[in-house]
Protein backbone atom coordinates (compact mmCIF):
# COMPACT_ATOMS: atom_id res chain seq x y z
CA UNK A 1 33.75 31.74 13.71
CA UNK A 2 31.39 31.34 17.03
CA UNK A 3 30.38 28.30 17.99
CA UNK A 4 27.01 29.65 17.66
CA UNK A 5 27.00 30.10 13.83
CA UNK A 6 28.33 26.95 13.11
CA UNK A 7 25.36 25.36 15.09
CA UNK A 8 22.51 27.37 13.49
CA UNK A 9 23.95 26.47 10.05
CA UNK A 10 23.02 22.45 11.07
CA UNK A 11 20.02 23.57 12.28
CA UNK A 12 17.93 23.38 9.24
CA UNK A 13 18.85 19.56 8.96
CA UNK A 14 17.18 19.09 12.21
CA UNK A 15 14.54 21.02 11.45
CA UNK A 16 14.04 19.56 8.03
CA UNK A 17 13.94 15.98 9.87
CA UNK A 18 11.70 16.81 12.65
CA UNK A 19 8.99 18.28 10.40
CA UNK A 20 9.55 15.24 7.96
CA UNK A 21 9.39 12.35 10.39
CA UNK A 22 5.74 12.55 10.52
CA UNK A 23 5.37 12.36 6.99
CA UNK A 24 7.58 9.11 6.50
CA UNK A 25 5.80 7.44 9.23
CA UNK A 26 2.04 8.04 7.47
CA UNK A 27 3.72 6.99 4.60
CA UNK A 28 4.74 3.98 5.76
CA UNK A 29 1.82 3.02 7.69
CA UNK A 30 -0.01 3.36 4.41
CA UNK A 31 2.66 1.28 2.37
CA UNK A 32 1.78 -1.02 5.48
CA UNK A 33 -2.00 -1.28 4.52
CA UNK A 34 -1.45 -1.09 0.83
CA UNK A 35 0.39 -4.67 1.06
CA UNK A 36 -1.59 -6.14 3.65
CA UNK A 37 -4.92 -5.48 1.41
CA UNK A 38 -2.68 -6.63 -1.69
CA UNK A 39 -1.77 -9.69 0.21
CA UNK A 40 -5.54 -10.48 1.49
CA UNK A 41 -7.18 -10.11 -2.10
CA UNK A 42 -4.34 -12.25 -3.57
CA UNK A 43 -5.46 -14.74 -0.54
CA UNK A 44 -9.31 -14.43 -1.34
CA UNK A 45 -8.30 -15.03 -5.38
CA UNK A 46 -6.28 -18.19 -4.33
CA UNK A 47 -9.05 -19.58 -2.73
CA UNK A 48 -11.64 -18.50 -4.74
CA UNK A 49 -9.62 -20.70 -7.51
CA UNK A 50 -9.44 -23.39 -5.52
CA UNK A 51 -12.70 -24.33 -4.72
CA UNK A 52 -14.20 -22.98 -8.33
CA UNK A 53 -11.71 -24.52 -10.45
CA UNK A 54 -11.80 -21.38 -13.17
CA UNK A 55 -11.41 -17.51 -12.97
CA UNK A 56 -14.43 -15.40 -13.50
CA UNK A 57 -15.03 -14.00 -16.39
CA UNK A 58 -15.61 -10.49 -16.77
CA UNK A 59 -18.94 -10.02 -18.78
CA UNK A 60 -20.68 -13.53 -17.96
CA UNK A 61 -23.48 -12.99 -16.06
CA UNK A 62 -23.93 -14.24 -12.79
CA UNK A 63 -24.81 -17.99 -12.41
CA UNK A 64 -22.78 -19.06 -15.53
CA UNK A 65 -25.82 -19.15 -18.05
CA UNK A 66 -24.36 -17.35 -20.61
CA UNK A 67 -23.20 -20.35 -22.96
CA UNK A 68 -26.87 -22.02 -23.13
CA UNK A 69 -28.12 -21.95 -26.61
């Protein structure tokens, strides 16, 4: 066996991991993103609560005069 053949047999790996590498790092810069939008509407929801006292409901319209009779 060359030295030759044994290197072209690794080759692929490197290959493989220099065509992947930019795929795990736009990946990860969108995992990134993902939690730090996750992480500001949690934020916005916490504080929302805070100063309203009660979640929003869904189907009441806006202004809260849904329960007048």
């Amino acid at each position: 066996m060359s030295g030759g053949q044994g290197l072209s047999r690794r080759l692929w790996l490197v290959k493989w991991w220099l065509l992947a590498m930019p795929h795990f790092l736009v990946l990860g810069v969108i995992g990134v993103g993902l939690r730090g939008l996750s992480a500001l509407l949690t934020l916005f929801a916490g504080v929302s609560l805070l100063f309203t006292g009660a979640p929003r409901t869904p189907h009441a319209p806006p202004g809260g005069r849904g329960d007048r009779r």
